[in-house]
Protein backbone atom coordinates (compact mmCIF):
# COMPACT_ATOMS: atom_id res chain seq x y z
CA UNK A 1 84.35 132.51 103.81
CA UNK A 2 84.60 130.72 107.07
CA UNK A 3 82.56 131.79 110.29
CA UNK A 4 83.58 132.97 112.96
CA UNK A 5 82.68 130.76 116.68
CA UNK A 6 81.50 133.50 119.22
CA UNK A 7 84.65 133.35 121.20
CA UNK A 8 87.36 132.04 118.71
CA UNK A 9 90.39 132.45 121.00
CA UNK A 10 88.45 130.12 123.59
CA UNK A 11 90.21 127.01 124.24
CA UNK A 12 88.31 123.98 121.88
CA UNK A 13 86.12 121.78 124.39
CA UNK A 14 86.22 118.53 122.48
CA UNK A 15 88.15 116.44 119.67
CA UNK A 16 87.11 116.21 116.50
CA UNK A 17 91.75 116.09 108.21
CA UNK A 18 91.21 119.17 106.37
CA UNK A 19 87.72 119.56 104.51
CA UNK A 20 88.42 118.69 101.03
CA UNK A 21 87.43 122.52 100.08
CA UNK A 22 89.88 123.87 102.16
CA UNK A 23 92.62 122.05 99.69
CA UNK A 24 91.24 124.11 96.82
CA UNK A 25 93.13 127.36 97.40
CA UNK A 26 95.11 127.77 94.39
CA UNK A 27 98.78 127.29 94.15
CA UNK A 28 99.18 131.24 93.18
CA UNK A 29 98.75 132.42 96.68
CA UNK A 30 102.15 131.29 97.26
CA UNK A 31 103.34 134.40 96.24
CA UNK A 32 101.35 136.36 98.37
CA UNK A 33 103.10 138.33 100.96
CA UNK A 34 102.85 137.39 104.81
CA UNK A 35 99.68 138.71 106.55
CA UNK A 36 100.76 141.70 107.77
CA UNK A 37 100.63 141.71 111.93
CA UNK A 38 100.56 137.94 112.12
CA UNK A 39 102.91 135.65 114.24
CA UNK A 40 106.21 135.90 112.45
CA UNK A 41 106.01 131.76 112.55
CA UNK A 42 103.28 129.07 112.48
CA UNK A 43 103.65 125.63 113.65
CA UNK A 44 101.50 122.58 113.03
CA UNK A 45 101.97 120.02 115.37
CA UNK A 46 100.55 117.03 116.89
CA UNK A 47 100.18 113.02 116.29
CA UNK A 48 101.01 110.95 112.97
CA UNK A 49 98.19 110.69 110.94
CA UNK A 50 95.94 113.62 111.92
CA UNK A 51 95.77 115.76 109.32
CA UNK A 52 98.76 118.00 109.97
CA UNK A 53 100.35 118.52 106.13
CA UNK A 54 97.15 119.31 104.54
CA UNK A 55 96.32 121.80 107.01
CA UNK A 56 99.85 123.02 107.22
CA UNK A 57 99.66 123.60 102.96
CA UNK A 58 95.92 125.64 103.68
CA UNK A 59 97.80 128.04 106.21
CA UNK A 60 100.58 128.55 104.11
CA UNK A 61 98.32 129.37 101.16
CA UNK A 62 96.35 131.96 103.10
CA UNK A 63 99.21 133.65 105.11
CA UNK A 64 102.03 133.90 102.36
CA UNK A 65 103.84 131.27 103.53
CA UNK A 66 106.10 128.45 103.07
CA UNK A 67 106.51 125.14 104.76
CA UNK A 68 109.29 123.89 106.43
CA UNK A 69 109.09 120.33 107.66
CA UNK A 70 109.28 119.44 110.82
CA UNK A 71 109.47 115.54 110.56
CA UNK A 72 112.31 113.42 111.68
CA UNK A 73 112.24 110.67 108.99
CA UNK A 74 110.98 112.94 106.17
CA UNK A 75 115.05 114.90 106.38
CA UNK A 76 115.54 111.74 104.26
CA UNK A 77 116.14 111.51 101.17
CA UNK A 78 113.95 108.29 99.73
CA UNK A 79 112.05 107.68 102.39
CA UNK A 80 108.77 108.90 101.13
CA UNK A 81 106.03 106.37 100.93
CA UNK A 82 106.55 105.25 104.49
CA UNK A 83 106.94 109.08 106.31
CA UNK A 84 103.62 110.40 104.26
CA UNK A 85 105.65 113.02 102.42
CA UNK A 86 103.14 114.88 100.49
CA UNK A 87 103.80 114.20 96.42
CA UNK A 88 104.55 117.68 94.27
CA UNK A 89 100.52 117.88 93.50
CA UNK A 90 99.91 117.59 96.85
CA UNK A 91 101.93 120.42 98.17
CA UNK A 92 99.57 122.77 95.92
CA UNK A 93 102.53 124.52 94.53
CA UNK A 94 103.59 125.70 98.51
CA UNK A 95 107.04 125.39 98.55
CA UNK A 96 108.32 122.93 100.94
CA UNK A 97 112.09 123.44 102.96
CA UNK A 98 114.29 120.84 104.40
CA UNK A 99 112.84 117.25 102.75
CA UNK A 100 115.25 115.32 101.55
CA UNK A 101 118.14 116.34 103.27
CA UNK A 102 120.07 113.52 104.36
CA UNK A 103 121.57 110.07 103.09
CA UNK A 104 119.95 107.45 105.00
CA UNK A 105 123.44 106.47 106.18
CA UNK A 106 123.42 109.96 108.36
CA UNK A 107 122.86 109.74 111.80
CA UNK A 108 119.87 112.47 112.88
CA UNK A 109 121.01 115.55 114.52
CA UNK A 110 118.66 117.65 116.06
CA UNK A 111 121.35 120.25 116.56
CA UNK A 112 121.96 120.11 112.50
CA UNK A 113 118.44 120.37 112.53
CA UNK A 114 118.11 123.31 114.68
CA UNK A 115 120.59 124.94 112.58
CA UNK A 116 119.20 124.43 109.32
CA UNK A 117 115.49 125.53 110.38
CA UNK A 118 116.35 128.57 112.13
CA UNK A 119 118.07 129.34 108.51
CA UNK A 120 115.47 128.70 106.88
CA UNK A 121 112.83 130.53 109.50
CA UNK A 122 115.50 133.31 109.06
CA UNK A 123 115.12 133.69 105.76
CA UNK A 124 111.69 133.35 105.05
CA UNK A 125 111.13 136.65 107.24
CA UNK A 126 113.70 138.37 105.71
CA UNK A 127 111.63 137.86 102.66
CA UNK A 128 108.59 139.01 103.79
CA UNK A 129 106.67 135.34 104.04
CA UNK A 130 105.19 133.30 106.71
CA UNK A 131 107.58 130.28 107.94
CA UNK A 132 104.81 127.05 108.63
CA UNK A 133 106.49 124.71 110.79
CA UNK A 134 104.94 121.11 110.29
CA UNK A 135 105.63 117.82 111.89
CA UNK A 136 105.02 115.64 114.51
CA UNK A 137 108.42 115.22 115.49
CA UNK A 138 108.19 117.11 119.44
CA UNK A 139 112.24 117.75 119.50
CA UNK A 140 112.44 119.14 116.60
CA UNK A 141 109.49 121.71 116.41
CA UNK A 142 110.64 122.80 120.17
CA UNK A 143 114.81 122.97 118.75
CA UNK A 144 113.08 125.49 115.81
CA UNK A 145 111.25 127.68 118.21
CA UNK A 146 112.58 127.82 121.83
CA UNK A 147 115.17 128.21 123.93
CA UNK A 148 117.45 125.07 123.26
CA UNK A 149 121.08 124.24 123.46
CA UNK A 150 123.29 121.87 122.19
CA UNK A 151 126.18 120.73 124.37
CA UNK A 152 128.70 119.57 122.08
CA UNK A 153 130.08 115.62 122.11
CA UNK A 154 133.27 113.93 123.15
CA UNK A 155 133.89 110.97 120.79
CA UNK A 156 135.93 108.69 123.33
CA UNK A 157 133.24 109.72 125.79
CA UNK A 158 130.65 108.54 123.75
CA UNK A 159 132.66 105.31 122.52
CA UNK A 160 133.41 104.42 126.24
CA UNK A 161 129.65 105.05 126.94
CA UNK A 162 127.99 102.62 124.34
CA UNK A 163 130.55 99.87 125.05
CA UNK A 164 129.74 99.81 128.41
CA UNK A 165 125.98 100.12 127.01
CA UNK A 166 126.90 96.64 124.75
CA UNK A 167 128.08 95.35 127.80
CA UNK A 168 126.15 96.29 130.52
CA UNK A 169 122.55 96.81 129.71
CA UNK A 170 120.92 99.94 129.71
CA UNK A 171 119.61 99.53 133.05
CA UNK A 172 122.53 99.46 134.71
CA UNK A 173 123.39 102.50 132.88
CA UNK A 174 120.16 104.01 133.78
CA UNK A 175 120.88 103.43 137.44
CA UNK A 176 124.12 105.35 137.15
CA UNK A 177 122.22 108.03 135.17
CA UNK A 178 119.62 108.05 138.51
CA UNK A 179 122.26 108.54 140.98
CA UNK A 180 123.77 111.99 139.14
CA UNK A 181 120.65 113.22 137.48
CA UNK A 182 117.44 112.10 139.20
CA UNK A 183 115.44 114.45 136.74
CA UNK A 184 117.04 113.44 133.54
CA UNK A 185 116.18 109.58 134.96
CA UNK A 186 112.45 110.59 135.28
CA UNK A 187 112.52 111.93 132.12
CA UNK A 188 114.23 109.03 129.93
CA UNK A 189 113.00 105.56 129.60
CA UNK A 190 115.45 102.39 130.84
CA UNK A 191 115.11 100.89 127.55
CA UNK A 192 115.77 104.06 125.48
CA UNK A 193 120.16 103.02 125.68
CA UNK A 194 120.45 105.89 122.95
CA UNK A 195 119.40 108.78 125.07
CA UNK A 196 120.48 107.09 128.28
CA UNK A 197 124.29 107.09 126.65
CA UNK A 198 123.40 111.05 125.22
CA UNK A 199 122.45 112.31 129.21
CA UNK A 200 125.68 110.58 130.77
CA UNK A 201 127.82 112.14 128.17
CA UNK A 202 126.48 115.46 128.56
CA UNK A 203 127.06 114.78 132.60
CA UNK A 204 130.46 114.22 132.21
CA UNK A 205 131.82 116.12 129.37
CA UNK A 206 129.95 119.50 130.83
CA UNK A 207 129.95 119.15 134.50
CA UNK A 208 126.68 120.02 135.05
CA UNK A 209 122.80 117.58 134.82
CA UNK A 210 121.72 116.97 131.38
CA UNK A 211 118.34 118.13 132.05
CA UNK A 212 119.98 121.69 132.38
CA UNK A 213 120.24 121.89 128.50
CA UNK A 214 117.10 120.71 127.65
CA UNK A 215 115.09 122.86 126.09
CA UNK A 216 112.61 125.45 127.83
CA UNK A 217 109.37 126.48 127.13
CA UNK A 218 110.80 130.12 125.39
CA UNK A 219 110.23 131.23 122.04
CA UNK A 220 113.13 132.53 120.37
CA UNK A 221 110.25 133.73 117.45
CA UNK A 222 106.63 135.48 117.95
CA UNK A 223 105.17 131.82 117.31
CA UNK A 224 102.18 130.77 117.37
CA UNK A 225 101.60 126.57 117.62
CA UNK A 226 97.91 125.05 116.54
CA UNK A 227 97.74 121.40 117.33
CA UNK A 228 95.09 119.15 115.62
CA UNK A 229 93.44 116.13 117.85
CA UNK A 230 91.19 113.32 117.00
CA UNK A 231 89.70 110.47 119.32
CA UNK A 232 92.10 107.58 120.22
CA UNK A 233 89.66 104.96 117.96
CA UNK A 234 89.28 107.07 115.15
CA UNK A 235 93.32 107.61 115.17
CA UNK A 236 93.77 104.04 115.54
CA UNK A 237 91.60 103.63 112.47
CA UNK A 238 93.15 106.08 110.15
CA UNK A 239 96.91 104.94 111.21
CA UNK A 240 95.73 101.34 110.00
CA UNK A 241 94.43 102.64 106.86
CA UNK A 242 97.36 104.98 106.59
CA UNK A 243 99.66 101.90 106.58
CA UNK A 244 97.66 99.65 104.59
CA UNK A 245 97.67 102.33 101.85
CA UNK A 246 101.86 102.63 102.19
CA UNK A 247 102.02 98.77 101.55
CA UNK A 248 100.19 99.33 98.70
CA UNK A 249 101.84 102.21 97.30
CA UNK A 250 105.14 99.89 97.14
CA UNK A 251 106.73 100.48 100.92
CA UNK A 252 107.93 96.86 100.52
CA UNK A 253 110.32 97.95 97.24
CA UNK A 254 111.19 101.07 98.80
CA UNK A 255 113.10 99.60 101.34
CA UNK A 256 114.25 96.71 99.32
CA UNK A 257 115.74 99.76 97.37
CA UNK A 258 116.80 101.66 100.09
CA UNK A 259 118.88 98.93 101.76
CA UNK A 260 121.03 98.90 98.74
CA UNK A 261 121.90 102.29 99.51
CA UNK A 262 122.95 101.81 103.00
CA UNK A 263 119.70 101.86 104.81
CA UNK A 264 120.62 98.91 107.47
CA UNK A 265 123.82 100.97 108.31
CA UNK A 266 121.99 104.17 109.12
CA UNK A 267 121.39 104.05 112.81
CA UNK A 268 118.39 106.24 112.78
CA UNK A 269 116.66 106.07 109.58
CA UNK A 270 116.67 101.89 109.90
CA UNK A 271 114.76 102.72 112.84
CA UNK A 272 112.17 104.68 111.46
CA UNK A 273 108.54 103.08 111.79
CA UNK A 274 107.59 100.49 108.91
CA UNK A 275 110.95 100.69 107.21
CA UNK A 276 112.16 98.84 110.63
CA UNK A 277 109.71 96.05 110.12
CA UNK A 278 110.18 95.84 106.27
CA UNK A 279 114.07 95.13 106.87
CA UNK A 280 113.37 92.40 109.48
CA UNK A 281 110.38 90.83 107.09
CA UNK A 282 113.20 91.28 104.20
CA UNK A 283 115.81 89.50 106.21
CA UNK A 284 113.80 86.82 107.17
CA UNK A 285 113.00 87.19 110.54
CA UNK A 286 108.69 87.33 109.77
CA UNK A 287 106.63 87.87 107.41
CA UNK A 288 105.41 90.71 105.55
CA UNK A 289 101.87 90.29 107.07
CA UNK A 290 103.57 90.32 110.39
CA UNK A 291 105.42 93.36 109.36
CA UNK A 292 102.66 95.38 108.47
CA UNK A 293 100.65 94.58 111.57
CA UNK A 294 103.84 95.44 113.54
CA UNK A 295 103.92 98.81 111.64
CA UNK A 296 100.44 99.40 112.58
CA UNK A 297 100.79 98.39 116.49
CA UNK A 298 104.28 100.56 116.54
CA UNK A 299 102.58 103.55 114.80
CA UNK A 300 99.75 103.59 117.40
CA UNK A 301 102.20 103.40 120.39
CA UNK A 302 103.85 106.10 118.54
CA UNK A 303 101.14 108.36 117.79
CA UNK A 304 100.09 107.81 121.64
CA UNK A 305 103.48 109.01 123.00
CA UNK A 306 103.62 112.18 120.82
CA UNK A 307 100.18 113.36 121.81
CA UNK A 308 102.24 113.15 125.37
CA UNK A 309 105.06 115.30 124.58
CA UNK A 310 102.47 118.05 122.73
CA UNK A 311 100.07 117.91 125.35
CA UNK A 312 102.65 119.33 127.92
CA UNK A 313 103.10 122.08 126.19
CA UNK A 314 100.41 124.30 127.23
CA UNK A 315 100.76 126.76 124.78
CA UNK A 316 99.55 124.59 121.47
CA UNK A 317 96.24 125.73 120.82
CA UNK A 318 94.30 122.59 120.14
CA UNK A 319 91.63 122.21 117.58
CA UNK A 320 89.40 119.40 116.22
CA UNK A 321 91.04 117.13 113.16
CA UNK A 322 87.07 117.05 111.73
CA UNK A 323 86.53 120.93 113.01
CA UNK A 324 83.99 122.64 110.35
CA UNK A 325 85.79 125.28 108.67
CA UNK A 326 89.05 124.18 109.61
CA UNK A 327 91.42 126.54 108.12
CA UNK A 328 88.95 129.59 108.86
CA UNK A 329 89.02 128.29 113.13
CA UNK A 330 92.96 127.77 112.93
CA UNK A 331 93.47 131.44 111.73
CA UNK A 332 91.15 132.81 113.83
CA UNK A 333 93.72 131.19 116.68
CA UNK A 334 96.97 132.59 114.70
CA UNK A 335 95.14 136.31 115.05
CA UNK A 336 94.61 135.31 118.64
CA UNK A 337 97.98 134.57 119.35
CA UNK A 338 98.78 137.97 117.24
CA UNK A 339 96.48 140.18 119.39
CA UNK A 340 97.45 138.68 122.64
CA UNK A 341 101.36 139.66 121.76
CA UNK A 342 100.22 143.23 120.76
């Protein structure tokens, strides 16, 4: 059994993957009913690398629970070595909801998103069992479990928009952005065109500032969130590992094969991190070395700015990656979260 800290629902003082032990729970607890009185939904958030499916398999295990993912690049189907999805063994017989999804041709919606986990949350509690939300993917986890609409989109609008973005720059449409919605401005990047093109559409097709449909820090579910951490260097280390290991596995042919399916077309999974670089290394425009170390430098930068977006949310419980008794200190913070909304 794990032990219990003297104050468990104290807030961790310092960062520290799952203990190998803690992965030994046996598949057949997948059929155990949800813990009776805990938070109808668990998520398992923070930055790539950290340790997040493991644990996220181990909570699901002892709560009666299933997973549903929570990772942008993993909706897609093929795209395995280079988003960490866990393999069948790994998943410890847990079922897993909402891999696989999409054709990497499909453009990522996080309002199709929304809608298809808040099925899935919805009928995982009608069933009696404990919906574990995992991924690093900030947008997503907060479209599952708050308050978030979706305006809907104007195709000219949009057309008009990303022509003038071709033309233009997406500093000059950043400027006009500024002038109408000072907060949304703040909020969004002059390099980030896609989202710059998203907040001036929303503008004009609804009248009112785009930052007036983002989403708010409301739970639609009794939630509970437990983020892992783990020092910048030792992050750094394990994403450069974590790549090194993907290049191995075959990342290189996975694209190669992917491309023949579409993969340059798709406008956000050619994006994703490492199949990105693999594309330009397979189109001749470096080499694979320099597509791996890109991979590792764009990871890290990554990783960095979604330890940002969790981090303002001050109601992730945060716990050490290397955290003795891992599992045991995490569901000590789920009963927390269950007493405190008693």
């Amino acid at each position: 059994m794990y032990s219990r800290s003297d104050d468990p629902c104290a807030e961790p003082s310092a960062p520290s993957a799952v203990p190998g032990d803690a992965l030994a729970r046996r598949a057949a607890a997948a059929t155990r009913p949800s813990s009776p009185g805990a938070p109808r939904v668990v998520a398992v958030v923070g930055a790539t690398a950290v340790g997040k499916s493991d644990l996220g398999v181990a909570l699901a295990e002892e709560l009666g629970g299933e997973v549903i993912n929570a990772d942008s690049m993993q909706l897609y189907r093929g795209m395995d070595i280079g988003t960490a999805k866990l393999t069948p063994e790994e998943r410890h017989g847990v079922p897993h909801h909402l891999l696989d999804v999409w054709d990497v041709t499909v453009t990522a919606s996080v309002a199709e998103y929304q809608r298809l986990a808040r099925a899935e949350i919805d009928r995982l509690l009608a069933a009696g069992r404990t919906p574990v939300l995992v991924g690093g993917s900030g947008l997503y986890v907060r479209a599952a479990l708050d308050v978030m609409e979706f305006p809907g989109t104007d195709p000219e609008v949009r057309a008009r928009l990303e022509a003038e973005l071709a033309e233009e720059g997406s500093g000059a449409l950043h400027a006009r952005l500024a002038a109408l919605d000072p907060k949304a401005a703040r909020a969004i990047l002059p390099g980030n065109g896609r989202r710059v093109v998203r907040a001036l559409e929303v503008v004009e097709i609804t009248g009112r500032p785009f930052t007036a449909t983002l989403p708010v820090q409301e739970y639609v579910y009794d939630a509970v969130q437990i983020g892992l951490e783990m020092p910048r260097p030792v992050l750094d280390e394990r994403i450069a590992a974590r790549v090194d290991r993907m290049w191995r596995a075959g990342l290189v042919d996975e694209v190669r094969h992917l491309a023949e399916y579409g993969l340059r077309e798709g406008r956000t999974a050619s994006r994703a991190l490492g199949y990105q670089q693999v594309l330009a290394a397979l189109d001749g425009a470096c080499t694979e070395a320099a597509a791996r170390e890109e991979t590792i430098r764009a990871t890290r930068r990554f990783a960095r700015r979604q330890e940002s977006w969790f981090r303002r949310d001050d109601r992730v419980a945060w716990l050490p990656h290397d955290a003795p008794e891992l599992v045991g200190r995490a569901l000590e913070r789920i009963g927390c979260a269950r007493n405190q909304s008693n």
